[in-house]
Protein backbone atom coordinates (compact mmCIF):
# COMPACT_ATOMS: atom_id res chain seq x y z
CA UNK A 1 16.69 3.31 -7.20
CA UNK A 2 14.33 6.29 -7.02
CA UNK A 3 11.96 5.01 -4.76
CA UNK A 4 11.62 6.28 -0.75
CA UNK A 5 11.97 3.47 1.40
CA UNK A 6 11.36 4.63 5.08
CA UNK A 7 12.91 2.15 7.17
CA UNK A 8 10.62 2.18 10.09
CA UNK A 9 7.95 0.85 7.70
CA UNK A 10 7.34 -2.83 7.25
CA UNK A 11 5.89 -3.68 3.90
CA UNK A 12 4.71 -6.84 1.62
CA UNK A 13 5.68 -7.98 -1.53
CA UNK A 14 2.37 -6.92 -3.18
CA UNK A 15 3.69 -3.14 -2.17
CA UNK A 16 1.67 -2.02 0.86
CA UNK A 17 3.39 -0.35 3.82
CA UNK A 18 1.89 -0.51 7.14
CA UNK A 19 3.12 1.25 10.39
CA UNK A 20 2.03 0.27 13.78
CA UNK A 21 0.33 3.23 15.94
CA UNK A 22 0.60 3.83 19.18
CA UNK A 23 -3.42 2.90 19.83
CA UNK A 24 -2.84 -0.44 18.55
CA UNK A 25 -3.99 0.30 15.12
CA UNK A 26 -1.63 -0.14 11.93
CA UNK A 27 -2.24 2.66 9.35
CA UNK A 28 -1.47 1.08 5.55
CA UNK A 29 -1.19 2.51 2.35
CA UNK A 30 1.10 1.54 -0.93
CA UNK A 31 4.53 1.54 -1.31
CA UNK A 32 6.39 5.54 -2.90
CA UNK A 33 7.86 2.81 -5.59
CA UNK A 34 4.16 1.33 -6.43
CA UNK A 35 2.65 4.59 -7.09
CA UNK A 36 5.69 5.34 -9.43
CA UNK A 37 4.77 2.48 -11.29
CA UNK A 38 1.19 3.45 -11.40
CA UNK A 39 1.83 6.97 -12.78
CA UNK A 40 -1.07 9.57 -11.78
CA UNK A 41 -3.81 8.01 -9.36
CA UNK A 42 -7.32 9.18 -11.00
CA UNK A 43 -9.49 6.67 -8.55
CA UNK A 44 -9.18 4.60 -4.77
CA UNK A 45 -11.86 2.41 -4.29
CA UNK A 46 -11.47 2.56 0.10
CA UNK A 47 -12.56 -0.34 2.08
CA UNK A 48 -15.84 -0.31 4.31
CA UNK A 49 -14.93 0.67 7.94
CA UNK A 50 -16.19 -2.30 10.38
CA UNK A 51 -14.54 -4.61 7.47
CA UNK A 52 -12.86 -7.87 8.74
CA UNK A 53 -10.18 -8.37 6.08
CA UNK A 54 -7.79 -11.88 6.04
CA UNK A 55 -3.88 -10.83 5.74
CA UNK A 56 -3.01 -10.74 1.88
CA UNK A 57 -6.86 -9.95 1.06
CA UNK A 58 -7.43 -7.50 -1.37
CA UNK A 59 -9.81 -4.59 0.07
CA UNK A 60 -9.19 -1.54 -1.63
CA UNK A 61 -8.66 -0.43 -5.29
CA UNK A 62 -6.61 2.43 -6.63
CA UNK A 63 -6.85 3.03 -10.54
CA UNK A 64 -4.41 5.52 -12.35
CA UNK A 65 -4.30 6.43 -16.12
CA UNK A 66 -2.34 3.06 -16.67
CA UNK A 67 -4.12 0.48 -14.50
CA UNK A 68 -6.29 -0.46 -12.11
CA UNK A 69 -4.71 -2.31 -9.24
CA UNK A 70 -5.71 -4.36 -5.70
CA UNK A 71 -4.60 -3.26 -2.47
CA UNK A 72 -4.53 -5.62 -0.46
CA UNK A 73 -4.34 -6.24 3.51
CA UNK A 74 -0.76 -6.82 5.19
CA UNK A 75 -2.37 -7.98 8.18
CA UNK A 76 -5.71 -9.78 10.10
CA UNK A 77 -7.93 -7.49 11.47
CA UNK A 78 -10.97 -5.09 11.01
CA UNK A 79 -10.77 -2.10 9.21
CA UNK A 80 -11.45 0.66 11.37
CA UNK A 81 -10.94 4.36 9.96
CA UNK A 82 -10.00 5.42 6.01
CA UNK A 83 -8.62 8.27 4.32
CA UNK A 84 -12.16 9.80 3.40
CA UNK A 85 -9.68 12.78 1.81
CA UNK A 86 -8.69 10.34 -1.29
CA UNK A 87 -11.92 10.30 -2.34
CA UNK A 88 -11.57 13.52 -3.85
CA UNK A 89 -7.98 14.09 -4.25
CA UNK A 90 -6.49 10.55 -4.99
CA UNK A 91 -3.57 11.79 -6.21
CA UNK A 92 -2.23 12.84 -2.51
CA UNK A 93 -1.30 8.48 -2.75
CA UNK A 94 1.17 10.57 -5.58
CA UNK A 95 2.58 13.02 -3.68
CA UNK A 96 2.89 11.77 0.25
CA UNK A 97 2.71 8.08 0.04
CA UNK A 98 3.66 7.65 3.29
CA UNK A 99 1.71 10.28 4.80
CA UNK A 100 -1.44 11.78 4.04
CA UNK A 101 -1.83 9.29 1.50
CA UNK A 102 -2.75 6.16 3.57
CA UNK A 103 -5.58 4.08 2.43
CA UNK A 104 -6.87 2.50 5.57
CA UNK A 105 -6.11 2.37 9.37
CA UNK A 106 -6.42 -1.86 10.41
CA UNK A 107 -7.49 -2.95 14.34
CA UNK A 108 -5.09 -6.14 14.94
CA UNK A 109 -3.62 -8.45 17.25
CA UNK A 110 -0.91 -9.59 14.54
CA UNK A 111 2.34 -8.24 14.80
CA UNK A 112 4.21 -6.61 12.16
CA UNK A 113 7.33 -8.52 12.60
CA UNK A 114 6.23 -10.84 9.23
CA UNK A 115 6.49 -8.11 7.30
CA UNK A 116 9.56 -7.42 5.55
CA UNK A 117 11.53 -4.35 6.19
CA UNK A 118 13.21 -1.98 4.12
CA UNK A 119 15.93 -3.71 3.17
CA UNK A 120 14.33 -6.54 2.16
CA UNK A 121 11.23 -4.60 0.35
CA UNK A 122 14.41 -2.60 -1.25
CA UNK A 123 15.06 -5.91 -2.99
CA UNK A 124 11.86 -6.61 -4.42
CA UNK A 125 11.86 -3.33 -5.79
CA UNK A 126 15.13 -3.12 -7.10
CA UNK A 127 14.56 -6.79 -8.94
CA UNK A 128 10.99 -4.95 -10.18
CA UNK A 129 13.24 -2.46 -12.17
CA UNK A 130 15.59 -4.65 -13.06
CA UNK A 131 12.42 -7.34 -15.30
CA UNK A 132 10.45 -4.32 -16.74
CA UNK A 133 11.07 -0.36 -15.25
CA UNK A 134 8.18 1.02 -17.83
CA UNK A 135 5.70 -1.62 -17.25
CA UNK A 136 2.99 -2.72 -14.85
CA UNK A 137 3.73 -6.43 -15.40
CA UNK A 138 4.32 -7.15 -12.15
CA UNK A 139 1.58 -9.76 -11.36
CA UNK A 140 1.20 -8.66 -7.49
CA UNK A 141 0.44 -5.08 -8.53
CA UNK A 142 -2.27 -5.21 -11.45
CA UNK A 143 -5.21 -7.56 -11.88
């Protein structure tokens, strides 16, 4: 398994991370192995700040040279900052997934603990590789 896993991430099984903050916000972005599977990000479509997105609600886009593909929210809340920098340079999703590649920042009272952790994220991914490593088939990832 190639992909970076951190484990003080939680993360869904459509392949968003999120990470709490210490202000109460949870900062979210895709998962090292989703971007893997997307090849080269050409395109994120960000979410409008002031946003109030339903957990497992798809707000943002990101589109690479294979597919276009949903983000979606791993949490209630309102959507209160984004990564204005992918706008131009998408591809940092590529090359620091879990850093200066977030997506979107989230305001919520819902905790993270319904998230899975690594471990259990590891899984999905692993059993991803295992149906189809060179495809997007995976029906939580592309529309």
């Amino acid at each position: 398994m190639s992909s970076n896993i951190p484990a003080d991430l939680r993360y869904t099984e459509s392949h968003e991370w999120a990470r709490a903050n210490d202000d109460g916000t949870v900062m979210v972005g895709i998962s090292d192995h989703a971007q893997h599977l997307l090849g080269d990000l050409v395109f994120v479509e960000l979410p409008e700040v002031g946003r109030a997105v339903a957990a497992a609600e798809s707000c943002a886009v990101v589109e690479s040279v294979k597919a276009a593909s949903d983000v979606y929210s791993p949490l209630e809340g309102v959507i209160v900052e984004v990564n204005e920098a992918l706008a131009d340079t998408p591809e940092l999703i590529n090359e620091d997934p879990y850093g200066e590649g977030w997506i979107f920042r989230l305001k919520t009272a819902a905790a993270l603990d319904g998230l899975l952790d690594a471990l259990a994220y590891e899984a999905i991914a692993i059993a991803d590789e295992d149906d189809d490593a060179s495809s997007l088939a995976n029906p939580n990832l592309v529309e």
